[in-house]
Protein backbone atom coordinates (compact mmCIF):
# COMPACT_ATOMS: atom_id res chain seq x y z
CA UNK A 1 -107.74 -40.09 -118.60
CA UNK A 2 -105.72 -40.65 -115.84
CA UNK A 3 -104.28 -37.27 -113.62
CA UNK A 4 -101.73 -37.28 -110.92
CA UNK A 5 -101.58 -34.28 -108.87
CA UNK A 6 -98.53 -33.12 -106.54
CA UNK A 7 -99.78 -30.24 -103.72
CA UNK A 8 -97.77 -29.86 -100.49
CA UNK A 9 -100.00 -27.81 -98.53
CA UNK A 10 -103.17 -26.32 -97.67
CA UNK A 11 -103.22 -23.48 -100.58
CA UNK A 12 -102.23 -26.09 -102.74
CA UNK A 13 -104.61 -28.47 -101.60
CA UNK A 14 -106.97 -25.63 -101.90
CA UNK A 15 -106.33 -24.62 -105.65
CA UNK A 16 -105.80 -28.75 -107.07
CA UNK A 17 -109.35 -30.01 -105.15
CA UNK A 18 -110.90 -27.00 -107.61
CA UNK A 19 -109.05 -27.78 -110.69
CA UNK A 20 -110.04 -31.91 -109.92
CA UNK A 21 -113.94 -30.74 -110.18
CA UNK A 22 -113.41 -28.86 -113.36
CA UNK A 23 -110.82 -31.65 -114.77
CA UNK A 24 -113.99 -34.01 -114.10
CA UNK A 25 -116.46 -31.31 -116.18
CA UNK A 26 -114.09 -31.27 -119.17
CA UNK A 27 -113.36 -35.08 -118.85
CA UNK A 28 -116.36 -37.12 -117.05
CA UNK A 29 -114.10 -40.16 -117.44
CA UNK A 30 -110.94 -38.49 -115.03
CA UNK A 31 -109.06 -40.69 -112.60
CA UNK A 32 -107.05 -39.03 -110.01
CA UNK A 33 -104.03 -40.44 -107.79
CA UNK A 34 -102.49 -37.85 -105.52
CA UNK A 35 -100.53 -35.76 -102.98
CA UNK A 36 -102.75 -33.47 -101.51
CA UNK A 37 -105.38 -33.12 -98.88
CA UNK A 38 -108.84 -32.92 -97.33
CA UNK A 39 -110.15 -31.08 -100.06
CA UNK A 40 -108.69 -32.55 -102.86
CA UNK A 41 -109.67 -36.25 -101.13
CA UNK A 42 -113.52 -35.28 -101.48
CA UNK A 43 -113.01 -34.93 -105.27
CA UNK A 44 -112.46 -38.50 -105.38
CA UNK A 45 -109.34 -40.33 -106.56
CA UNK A 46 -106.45 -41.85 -104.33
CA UNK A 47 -104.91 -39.86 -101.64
CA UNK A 48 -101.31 -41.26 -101.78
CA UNK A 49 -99.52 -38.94 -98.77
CA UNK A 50 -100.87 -35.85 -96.64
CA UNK A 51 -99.18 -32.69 -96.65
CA UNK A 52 -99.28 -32.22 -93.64
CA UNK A 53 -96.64 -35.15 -92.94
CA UNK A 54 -94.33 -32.58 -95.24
CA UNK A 55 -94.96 -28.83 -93.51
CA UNK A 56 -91.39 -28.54 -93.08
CA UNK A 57 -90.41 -23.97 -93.07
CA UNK A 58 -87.45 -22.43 -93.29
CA UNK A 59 -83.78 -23.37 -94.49
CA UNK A 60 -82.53 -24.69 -91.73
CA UNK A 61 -86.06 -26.73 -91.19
CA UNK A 62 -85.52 -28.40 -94.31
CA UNK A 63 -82.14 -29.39 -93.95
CA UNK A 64 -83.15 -30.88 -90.53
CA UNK A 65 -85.72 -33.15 -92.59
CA UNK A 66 -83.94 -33.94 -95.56
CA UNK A 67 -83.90 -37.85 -95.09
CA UNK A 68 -87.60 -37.58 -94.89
CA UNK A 69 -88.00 -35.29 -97.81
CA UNK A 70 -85.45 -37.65 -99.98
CA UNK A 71 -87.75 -41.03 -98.83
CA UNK A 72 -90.99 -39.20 -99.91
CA UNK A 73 -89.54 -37.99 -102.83
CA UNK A 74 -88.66 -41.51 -104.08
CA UNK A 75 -91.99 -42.97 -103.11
CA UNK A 76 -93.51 -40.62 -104.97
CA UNK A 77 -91.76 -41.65 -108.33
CA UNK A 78 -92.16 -45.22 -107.61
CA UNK A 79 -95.98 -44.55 -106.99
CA UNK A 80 -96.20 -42.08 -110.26
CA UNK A 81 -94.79 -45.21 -112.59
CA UNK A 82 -96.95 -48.02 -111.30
CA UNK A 83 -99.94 -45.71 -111.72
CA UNK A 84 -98.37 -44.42 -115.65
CA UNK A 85 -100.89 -41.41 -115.48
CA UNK A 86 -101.61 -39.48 -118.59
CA UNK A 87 -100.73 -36.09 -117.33
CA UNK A 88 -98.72 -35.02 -114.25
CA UNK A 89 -99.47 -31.69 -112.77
CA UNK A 90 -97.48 -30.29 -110.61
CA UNK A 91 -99.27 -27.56 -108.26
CA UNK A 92 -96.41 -25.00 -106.87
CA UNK A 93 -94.15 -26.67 -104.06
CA UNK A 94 -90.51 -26.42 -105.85
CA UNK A 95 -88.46 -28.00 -103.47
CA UNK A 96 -90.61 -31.59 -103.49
CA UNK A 97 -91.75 -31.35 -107.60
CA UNK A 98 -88.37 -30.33 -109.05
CA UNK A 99 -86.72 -33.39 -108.64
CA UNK A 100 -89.72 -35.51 -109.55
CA UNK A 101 -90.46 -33.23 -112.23
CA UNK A 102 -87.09 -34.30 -113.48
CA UNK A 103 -87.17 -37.53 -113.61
CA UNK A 104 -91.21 -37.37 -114.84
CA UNK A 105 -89.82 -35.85 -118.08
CA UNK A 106 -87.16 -38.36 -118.67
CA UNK A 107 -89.90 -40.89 -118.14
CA UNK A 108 -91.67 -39.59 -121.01
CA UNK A 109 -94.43 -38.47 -118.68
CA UNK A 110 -96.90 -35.44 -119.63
CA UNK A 111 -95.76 -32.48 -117.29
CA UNK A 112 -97.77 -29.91 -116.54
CA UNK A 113 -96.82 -27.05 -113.44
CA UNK A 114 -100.11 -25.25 -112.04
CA UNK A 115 -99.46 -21.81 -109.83
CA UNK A 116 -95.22 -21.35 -110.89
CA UNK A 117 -92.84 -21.46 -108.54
CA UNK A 118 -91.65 -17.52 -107.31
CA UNK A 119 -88.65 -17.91 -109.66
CA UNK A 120 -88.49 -14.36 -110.09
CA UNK A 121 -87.94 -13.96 -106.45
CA UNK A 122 -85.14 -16.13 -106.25
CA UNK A 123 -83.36 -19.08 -107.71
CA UNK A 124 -84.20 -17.26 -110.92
CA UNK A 125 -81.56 -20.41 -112.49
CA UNK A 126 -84.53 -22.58 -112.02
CA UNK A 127 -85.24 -21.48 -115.55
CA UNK A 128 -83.11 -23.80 -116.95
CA UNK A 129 -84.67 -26.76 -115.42
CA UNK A 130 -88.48 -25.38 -116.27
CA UNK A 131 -88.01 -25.14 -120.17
CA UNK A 132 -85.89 -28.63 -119.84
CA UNK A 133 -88.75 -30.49 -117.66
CA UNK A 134 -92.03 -28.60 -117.96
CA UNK A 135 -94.29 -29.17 -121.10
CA UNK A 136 -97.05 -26.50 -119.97
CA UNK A 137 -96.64 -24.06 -117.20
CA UNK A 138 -99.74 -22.19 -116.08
CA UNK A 139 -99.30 -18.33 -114.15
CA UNK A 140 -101.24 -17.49 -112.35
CA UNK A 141 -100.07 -13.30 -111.53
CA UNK A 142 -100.34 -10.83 -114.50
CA UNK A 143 -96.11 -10.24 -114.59
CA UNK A 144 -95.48 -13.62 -114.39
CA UNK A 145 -96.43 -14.32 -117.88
CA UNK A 146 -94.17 -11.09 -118.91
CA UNK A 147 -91.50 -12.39 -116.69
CA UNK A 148 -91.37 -15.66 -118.59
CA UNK A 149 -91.98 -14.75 -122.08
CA UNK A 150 -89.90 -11.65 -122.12
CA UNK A 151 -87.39 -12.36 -120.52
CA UNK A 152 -86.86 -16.09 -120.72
CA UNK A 153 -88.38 -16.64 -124.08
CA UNK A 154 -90.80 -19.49 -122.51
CA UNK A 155 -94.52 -19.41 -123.52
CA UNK A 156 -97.12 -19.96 -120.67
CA UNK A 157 -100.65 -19.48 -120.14
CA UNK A 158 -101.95 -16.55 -118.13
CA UNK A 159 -105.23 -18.19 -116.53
CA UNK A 160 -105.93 -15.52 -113.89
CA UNK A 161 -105.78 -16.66 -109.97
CA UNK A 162 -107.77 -19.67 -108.72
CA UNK A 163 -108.43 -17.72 -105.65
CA UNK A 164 -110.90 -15.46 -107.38
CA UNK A 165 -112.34 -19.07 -107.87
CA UNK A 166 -112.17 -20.36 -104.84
CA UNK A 167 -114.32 -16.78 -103.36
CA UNK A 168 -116.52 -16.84 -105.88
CA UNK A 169 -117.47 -20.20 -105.45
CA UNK A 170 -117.91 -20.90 -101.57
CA UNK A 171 -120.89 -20.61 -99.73
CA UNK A 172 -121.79 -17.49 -97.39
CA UNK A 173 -122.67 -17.45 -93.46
CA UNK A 174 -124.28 -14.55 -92.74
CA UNK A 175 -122.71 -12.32 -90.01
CA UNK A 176 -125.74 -13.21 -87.57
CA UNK A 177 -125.05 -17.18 -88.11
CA UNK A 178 -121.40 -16.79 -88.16
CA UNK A 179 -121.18 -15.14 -84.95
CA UNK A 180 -123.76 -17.69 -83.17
CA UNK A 181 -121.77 -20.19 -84.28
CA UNK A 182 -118.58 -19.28 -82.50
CA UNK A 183 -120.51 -17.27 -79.17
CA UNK A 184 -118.98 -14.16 -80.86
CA UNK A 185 -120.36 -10.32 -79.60
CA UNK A 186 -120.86 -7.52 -81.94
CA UNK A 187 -117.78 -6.06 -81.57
CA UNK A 188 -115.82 -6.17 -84.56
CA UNK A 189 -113.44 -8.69 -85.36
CA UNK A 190 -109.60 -8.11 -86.14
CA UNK A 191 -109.00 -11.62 -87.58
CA UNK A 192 -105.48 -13.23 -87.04
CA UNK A 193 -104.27 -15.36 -89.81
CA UNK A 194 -100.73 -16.50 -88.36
CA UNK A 195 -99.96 -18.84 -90.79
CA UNK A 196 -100.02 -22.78 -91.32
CA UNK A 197 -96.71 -24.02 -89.83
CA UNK A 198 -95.69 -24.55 -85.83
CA UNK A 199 -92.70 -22.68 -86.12
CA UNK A 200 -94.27 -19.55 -87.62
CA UNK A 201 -97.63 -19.43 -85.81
CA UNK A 202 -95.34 -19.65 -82.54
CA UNK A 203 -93.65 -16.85 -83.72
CA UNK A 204 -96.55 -14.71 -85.80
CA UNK A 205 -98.94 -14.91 -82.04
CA UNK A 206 -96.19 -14.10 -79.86
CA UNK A 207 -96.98 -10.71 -80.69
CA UNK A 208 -100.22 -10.39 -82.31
CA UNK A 209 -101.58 -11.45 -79.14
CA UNK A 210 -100.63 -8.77 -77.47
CA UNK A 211 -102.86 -6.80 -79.14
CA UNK A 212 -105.72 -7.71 -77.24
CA UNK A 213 -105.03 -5.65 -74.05
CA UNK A 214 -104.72 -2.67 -76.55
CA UNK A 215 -107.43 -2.70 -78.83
CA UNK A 216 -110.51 -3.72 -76.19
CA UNK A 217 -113.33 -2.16 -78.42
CA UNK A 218 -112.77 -4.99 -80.79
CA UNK A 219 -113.06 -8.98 -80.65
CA UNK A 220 -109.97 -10.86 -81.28
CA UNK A 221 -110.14 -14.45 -83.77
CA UNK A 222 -107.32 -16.56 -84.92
CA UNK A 223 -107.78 -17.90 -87.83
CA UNK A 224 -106.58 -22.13 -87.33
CA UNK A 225 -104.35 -23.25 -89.84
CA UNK A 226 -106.28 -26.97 -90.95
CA UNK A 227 -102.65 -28.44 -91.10
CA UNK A 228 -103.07 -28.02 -87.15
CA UNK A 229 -105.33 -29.41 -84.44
CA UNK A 230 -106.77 -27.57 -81.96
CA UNK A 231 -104.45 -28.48 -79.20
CA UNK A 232 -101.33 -27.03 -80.32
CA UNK A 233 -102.87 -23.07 -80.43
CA UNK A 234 -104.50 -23.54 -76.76
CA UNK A 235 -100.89 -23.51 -75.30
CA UNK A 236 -100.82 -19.88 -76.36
CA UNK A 237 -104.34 -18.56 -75.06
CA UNK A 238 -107.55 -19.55 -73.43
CA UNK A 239 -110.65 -19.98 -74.92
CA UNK A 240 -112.25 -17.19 -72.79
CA UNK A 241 -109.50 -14.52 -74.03
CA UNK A 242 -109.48 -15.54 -77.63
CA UNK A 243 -111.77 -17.35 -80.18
CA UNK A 244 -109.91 -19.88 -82.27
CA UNK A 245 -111.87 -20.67 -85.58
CA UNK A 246 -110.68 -23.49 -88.12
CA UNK A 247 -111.37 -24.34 -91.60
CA UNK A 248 -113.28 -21.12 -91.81
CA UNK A 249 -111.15 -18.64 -92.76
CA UNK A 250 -113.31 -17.09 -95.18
CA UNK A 251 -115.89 -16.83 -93.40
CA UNK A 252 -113.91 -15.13 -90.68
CA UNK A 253 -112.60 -12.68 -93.28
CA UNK A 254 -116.35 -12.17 -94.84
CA UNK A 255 -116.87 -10.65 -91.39
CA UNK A 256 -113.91 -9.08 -90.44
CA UNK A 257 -113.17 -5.12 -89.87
CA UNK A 258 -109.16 -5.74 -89.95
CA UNK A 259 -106.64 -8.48 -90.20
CA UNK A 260 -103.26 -9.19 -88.99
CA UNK A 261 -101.75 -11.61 -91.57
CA UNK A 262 -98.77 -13.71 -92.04
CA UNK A 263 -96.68 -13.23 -95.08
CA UNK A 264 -98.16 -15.66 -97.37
CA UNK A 265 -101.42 -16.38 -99.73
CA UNK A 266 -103.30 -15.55 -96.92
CA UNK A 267 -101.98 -11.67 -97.69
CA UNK A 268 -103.84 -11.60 -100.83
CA UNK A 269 -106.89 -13.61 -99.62
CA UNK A 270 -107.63 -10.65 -97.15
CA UNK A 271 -107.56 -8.28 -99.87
CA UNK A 272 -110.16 -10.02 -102.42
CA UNK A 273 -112.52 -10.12 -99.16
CA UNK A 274 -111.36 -6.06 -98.73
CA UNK A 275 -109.99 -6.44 -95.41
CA UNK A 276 -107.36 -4.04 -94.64
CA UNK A 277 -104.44 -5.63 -93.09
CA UNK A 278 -100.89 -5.39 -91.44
CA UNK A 279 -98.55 -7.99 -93.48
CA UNK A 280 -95.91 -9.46 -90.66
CA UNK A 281 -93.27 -12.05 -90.93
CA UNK A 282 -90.38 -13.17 -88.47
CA UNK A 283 -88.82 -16.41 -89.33
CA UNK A 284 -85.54 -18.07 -87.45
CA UNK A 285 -82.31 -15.61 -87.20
CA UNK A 286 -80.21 -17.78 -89.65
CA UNK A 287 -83.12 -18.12 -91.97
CA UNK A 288 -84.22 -14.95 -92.57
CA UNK A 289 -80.47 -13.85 -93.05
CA UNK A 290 -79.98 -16.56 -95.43
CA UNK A 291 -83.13 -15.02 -97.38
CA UNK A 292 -82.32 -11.16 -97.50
CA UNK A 293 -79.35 -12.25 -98.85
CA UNK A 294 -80.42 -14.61 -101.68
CA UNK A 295 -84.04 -13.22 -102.55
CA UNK A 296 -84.40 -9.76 -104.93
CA UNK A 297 -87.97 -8.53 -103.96
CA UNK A 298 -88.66 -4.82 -102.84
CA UNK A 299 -91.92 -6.36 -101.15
CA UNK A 300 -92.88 -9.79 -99.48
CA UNK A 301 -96.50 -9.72 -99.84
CA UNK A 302 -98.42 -10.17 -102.86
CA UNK A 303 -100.74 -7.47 -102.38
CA UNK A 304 -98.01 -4.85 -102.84
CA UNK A 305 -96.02 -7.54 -105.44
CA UNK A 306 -98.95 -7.29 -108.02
CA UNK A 307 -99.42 -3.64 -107.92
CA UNK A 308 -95.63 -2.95 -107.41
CA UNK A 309 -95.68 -0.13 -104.69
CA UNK A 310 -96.74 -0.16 -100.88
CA UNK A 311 -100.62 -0.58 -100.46
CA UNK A 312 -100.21 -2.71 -97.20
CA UNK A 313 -97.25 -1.96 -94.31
CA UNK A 314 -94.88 -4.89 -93.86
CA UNK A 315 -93.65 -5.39 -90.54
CA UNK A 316 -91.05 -7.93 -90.84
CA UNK A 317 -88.80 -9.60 -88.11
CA UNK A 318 -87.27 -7.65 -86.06
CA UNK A 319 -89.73 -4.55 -87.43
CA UNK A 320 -92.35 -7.00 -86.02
CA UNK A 321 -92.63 -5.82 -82.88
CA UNK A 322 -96.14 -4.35 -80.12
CA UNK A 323 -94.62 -0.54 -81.02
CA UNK A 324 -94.77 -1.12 -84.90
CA UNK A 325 -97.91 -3.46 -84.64
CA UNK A 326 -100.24 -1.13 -82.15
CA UNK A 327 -98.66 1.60 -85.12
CA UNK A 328 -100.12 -0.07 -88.03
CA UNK A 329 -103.51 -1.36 -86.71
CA UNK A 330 -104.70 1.95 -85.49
CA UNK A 331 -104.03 3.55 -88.88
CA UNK A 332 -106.42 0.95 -90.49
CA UNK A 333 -109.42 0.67 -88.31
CA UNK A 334 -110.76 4.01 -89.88
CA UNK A 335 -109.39 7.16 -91.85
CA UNK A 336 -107.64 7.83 -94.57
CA UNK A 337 -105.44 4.71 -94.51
CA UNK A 338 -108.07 2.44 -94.17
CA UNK A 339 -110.10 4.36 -97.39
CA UNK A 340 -106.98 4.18 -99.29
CA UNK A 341 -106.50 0.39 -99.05
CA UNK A 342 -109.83 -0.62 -99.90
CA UNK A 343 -109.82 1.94 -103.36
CA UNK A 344 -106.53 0.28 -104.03
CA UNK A 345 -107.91 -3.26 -102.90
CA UNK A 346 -110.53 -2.53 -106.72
CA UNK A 347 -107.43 -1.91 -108.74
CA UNK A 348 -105.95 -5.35 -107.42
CA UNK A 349 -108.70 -7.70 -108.50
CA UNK A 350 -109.00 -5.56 -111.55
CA UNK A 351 -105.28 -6.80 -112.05
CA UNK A 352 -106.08 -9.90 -111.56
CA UNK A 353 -108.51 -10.50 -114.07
CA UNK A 354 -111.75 -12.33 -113.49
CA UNK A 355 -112.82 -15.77 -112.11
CA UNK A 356 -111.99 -18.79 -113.95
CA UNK A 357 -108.18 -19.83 -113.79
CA UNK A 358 -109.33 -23.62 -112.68
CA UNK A 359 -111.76 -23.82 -115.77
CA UNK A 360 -109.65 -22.70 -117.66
CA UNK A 361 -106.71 -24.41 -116.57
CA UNK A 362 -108.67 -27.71 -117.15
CA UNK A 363 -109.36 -27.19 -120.45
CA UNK A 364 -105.99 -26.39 -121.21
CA UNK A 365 -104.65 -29.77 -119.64
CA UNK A 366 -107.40 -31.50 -121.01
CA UNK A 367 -106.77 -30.53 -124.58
CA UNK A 368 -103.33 -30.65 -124.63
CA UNK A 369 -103.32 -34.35 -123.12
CA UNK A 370 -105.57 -35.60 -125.95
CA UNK A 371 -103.34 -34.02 -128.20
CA UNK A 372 -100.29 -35.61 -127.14
């Protein structure tokens, strides 16, 4: 049968290249056309656009881009009706699959949504346009499926998170090789994971950076964000103060003692490799006041979203500061903080459920599309 898949960046690109290689178990004869990435390209198919010609953050970014978003938008459907695939799937990125979503189910088109959209962080009226336009949504966090079916009287399927998937399945550079690799010492490492876009890592290393000078028993690492080359993170330090690392982030976390992270997947990444972590986040004045006011979450992280209290501090904007950061990062290098994250860190992926969700996922798809 013939998939289309719609990611817009590296998570998603992530999370659709491992549901491709279990579509292809369930269905040896699948044909994939796409927007995606790297990952999702070497499990064959038709790359149609790159997401990173669509990293666009923020309110005010995406109002700035609009034009482009609009033209991609419309290539997208002309692309999806010359190809006439038997299922679309739709892998989280609202703003971009809503519309085409839309317009898929007027078409007749199979619709399928992988990894829902945070309507129950805001734009909760999305509803309406998710029981009108999606034939089979799949959740991927344990209140999500209450959130629907409870309260919205929608019926999903609860398939567990594709990141315990995408941990489970990668392959593991022992510390030694690791640190040869990247002319590491044995200090330990306090990875920084300061997101995927230019505006936020500009922001996010401003002041994680400046932990350096503070914390000189340990070995700093950024994490490089693989929507990003190299050049753009040298303006902000030099190779001799700071090791940049890309597409290795896992391996960085396999090995690292502590983590300052970016408000984001990467949040609950660090936890499933139990590294305990400050969560930060400082967006653009007019955008962040634009988002207290519209989104109804006690907590911005996912970490302390699934197990609804405070396991990880939040710093965020103008709490993201060297005071509130040198704060936080003592308290989980060692002690009782640090022991008290990684108990709670069991209870998470306990949560979670087990590995799977892509698997599983497929099959789903699979069956429902030679139903239909």
């Amino acid at each position: 049968m013939k998939y289309y898949l719609i990611a817009g960046e590296a998570s998603g690109d992530l999370h659709g290249a491992n549901l491709m290689k279990q579509l292809k178990e369930v269905d040896p004869a699948a044909d994939f056309r796409y927007w995606g990435g790297d990952l999702m390209e070497e499990q064959g198919g038709i790359l149609v656009n790159h997401y990173k010609t669509r990293a666009f953050m923020g309110f005010i970014e995406v109002v700035l881009n609009i034009r482009t978003a609009l033209r991609n938008i419309a290539a997208c459907k002309k692309d999806i009706a010359a190809y006439r695939p038997d299922a679309i799937i739709f892998i989280d990125y609202p703003g971009f699959n809503f519309p085409v979503m839309k317009w898929a189910k007027k078409q007749g088109f199979s619709t399928h949504f992988y990894i829902s959209p945070q309507i129950w962080a805001w734009k909760e009226n999305r509803i309406k346009a998710i029981k009108r336009d999606v034939d089979h949504m799949y959740v991927i966090l344990p209140f999500e499926k209450t959130f629907y079916e409870k309260k919205h009287d929608y019926q999903v399927h609860f398939v567990g998170h594709p990141l315990l998937d995408a941990i489970e399945n990668r392959t593991i550079l022992s510390k030694e090789t690791f640190k040869a690799q990247h002319k590491l010492d044995d200090r330990p490492i306090i990875a920084l994971l300061p997101g995927s876009r230019k505006q936020e890592i500009a922001k996010m290393l401003e002041v994680m950076l400046q932990m350096k000078d503070i914390f000189k028993d340990y070995q700093f690492v950024v994490a490089g964000a693989p929507s990003q080359d190299r050049e753009y993170y040298e303006q902000f330090f030099s190779s001799e103060e700071i090791t940049l690392i890309q597409n290795q982030t896992y391996d960085l976390l396999d090995h690292a003692h502590a983590a300052l992270v970016t408000s984001g997947t990467a949040t609950l990444e660090t936890a499933l490799f139990n590294v305990p972590q400050v969560v930060c986040y400082k967006g653009s004045f007019l955008s962040y006041q634009i988002a207290k006011r519209i989104i109804n979450l006690s907590y911005i992280s996912l970490v302390n979203l699934i197990m609804d209290r405070e396991v990880v501090k939040e710093l965020i904007q103008t709490g993201f500061n060297p005071v509130q950061l040198e704060q936080e990062l003592t308290l989980i290098l060692s002690g009782i903080r640090r022991a008290a994250i990684l108990d709670d860190y069991t209870t998470l992926r306990e949560k979670l459920g087990g590995a799977g969700a892509s698997a599983t996922t497929a099959q789903l798809i699979y069956n429902s599309t030679v139903k239909e």
